[in-house]
N, C-alpha and C. Protein backbone atom coordinates (compact mmCIF):
# COMPACT_ATOMS: atom_id res chain seq x y z
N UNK A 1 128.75 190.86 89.41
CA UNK A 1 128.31 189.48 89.28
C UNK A 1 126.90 189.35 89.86
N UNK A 2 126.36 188.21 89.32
CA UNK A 2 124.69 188.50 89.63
C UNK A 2 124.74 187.00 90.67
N UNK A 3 123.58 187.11 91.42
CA UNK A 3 123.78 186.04 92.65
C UNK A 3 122.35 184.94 91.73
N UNK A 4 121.80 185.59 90.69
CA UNK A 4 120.93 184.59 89.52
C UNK A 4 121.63 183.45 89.05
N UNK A 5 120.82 182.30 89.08
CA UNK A 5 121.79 181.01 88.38
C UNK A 5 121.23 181.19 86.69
N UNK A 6 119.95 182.01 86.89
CA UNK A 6 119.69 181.91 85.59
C UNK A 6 119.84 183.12 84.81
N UNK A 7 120.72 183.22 83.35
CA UNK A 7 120.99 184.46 82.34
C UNK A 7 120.03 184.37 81.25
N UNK A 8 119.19 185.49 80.88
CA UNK A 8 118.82 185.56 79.94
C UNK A 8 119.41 186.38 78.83
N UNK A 9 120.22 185.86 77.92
CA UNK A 9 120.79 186.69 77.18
C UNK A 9 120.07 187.67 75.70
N UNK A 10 119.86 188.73 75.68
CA UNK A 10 118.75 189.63 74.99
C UNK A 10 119.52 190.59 74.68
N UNK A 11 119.13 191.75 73.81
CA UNK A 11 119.12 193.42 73.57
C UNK A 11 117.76 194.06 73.52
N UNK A 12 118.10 195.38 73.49
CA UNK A 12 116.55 196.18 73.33
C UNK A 12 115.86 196.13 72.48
N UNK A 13 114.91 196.07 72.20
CA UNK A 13 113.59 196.10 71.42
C UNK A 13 114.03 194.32 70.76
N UNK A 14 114.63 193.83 70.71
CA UNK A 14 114.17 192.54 70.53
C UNK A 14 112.68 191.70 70.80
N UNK A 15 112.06 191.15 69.79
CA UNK A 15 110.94 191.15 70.18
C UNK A 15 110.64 189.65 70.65
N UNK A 16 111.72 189.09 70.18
CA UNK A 16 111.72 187.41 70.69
C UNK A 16 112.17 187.52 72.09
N UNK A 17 113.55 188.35 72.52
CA UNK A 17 113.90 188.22 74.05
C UNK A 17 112.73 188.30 74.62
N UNK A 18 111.77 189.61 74.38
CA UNK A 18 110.82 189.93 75.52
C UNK A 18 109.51 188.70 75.15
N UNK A 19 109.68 187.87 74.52
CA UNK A 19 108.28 186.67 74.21
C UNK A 19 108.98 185.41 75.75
N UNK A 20 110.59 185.32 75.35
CA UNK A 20 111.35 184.62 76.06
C UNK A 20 111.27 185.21 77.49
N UNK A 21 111.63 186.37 77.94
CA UNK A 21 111.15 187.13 79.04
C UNK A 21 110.25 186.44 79.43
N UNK A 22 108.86 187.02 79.06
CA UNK A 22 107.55 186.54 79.48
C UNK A 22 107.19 185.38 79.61
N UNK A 23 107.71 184.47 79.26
CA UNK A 23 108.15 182.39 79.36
C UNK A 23 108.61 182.83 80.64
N UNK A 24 109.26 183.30 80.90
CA UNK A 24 110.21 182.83 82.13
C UNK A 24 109.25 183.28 83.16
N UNK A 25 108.61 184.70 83.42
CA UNK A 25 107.88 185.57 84.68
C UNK A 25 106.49 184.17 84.58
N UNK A 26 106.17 183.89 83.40
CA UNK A 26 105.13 183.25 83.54
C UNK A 26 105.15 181.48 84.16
N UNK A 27 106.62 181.28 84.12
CA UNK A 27 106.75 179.96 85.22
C UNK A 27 106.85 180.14 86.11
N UNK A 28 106.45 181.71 87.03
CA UNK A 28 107.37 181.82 88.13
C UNK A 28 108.64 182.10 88.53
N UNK A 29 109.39 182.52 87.44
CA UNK A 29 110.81 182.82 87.55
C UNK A 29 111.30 183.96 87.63
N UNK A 30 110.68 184.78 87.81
CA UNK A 30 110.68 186.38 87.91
C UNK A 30 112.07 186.81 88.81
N UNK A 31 112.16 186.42 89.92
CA UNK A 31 112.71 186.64 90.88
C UNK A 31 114.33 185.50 90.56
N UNK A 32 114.45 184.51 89.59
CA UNK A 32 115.49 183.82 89.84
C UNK A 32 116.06 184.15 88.30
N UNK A 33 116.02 184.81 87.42
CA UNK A 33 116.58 185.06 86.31
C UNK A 33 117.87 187.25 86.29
N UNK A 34 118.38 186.90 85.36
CA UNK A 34 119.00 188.12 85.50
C UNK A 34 118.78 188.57 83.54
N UNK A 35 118.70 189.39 83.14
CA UNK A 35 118.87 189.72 81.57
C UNK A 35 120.24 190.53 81.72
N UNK A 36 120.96 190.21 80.75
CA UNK A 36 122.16 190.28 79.87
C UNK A 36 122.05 191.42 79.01
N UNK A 37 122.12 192.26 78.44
CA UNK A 37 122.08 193.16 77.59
C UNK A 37 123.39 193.01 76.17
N UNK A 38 123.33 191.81 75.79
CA UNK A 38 124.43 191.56 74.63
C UNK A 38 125.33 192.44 74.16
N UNK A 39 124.60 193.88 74.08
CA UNK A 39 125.08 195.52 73.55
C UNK A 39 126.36 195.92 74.39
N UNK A 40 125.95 195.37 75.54
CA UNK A 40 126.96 196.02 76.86
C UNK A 40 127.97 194.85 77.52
N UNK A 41 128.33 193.71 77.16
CA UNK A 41 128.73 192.33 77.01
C UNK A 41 129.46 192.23 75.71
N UNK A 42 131.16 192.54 75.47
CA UNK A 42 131.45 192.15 74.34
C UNK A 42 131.93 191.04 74.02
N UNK A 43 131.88 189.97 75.24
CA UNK A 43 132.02 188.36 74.75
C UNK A 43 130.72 188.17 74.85
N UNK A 44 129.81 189.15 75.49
CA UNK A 44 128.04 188.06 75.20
C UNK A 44 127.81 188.77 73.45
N UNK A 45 128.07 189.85 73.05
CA UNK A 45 127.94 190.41 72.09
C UNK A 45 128.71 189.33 70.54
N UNK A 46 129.55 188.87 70.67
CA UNK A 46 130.27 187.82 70.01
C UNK A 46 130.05 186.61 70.15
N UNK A 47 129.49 185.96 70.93
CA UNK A 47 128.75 184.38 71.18
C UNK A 47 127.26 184.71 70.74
N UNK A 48 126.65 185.70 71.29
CA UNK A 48 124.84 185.59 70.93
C UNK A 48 124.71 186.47 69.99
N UNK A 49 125.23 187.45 69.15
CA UNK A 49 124.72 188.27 68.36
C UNK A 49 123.44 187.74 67.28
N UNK A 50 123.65 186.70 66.76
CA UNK A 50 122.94 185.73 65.90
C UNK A 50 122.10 185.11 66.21
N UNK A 51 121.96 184.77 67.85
CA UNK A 51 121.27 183.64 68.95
C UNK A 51 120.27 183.99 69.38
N UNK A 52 120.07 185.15 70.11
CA UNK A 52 119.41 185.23 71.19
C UNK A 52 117.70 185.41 70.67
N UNK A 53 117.35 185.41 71.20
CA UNK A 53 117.25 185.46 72.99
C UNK A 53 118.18 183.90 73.39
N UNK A 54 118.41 183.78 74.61
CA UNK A 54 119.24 182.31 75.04
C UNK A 54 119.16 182.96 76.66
N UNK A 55 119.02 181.10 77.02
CA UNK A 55 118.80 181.08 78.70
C UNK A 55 120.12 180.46 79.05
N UNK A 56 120.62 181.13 79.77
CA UNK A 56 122.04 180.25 80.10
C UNK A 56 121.93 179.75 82.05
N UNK A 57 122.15 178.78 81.97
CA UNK A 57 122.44 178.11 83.68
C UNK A 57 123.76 177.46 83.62
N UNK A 58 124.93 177.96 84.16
CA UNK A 58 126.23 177.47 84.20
C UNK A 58 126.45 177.49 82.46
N UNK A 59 127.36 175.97 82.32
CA UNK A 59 127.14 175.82 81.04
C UNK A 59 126.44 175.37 80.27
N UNK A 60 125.04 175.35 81.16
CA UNK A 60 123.74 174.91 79.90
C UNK A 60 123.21 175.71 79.50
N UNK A 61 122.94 176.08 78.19
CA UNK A 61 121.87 177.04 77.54
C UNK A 61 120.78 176.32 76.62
N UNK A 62 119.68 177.26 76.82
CA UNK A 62 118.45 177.01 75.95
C UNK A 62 118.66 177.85 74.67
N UNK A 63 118.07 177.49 73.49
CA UNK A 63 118.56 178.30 72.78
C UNK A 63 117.03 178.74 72.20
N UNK A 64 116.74 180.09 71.60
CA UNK A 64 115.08 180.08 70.83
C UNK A 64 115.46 179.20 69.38
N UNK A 65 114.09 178.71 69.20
CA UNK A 65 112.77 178.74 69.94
C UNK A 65 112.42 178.03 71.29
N UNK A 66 111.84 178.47 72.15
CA UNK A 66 111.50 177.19 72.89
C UNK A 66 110.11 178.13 73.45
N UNK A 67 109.24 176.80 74.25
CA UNK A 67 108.10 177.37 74.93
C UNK A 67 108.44 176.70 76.09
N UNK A 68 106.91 177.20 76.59
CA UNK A 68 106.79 176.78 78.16
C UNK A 68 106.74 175.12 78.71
N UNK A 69 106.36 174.55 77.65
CA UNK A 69 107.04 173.04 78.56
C UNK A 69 108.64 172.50 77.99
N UNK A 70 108.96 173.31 76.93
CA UNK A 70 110.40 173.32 76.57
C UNK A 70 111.33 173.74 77.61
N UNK A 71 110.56 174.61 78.14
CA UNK A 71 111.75 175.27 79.28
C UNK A 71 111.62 174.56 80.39
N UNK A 72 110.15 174.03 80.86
CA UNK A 72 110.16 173.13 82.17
C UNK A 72 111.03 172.08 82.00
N UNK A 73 110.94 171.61 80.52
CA UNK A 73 111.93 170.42 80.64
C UNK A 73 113.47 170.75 80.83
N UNK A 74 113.78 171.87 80.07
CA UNK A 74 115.48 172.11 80.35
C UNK A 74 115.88 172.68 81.35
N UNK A 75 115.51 173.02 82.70
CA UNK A 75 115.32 173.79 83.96
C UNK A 75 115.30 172.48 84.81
N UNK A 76 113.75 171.47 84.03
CA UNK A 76 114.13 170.02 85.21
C UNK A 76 116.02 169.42 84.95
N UNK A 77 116.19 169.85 83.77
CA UNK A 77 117.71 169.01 83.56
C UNK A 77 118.87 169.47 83.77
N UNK A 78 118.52 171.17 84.05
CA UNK A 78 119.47 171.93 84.63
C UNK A 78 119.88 172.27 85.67
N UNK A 79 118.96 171.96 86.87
CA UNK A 79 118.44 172.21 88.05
C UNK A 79 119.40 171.50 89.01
C-alpha cells in the first residue's frame, strides 16, 4: 500500500501517461503522487485499460484530457 493520496494510473511507453506525469512534477507534486502500472493491477487493468492515463484521490478521479489549471482545479476539490 502506498502512503500517496494521489494514483496515477498509466502503463509503459504510454505517451499520454508520461505528458500526465509531467502535469503533475510540474505543479509540484513529485513527491505526493504514486504511478500504477495497469499491466501489473488486474482490477486497475479492467477499469483503465481504455482510460488512462487517470489521477485517482480516494474516489475522485481525473480522467485525460486535462491540463495544468484542469488539475489545479480538481486537486482544489479533492483536497
Amino acid at each position: 500500500m502506498t502512503s500517496h493520496s494521489l494514483v496515477l494510473y498509466s502503463t509503459w511507453g504510454c505517451h499520454l501517461c508520461e505528458q500526465a506525469e509531467q502535469l503533475l512534477v510540474a505543479a509540484g507534486l513529485a513527491q505526493q503522487f504514486s504511478v500504477v502500472d495497469i499491466v501489473d493491477d488486474e482490477h486497475a487493468f479492467a477499469r483503465y485499460r481504455v482510460m488512462i492515463p487517470v489521477l485517482r484521490n480516494g474516489d475522485n478521479e481525473l480522467c485525460w484530457p486535462f491540463d495544468a489549471a484542469q488539475l489545479a482545479t480538481w486537486l482544489k476539490d479533492v483536497r
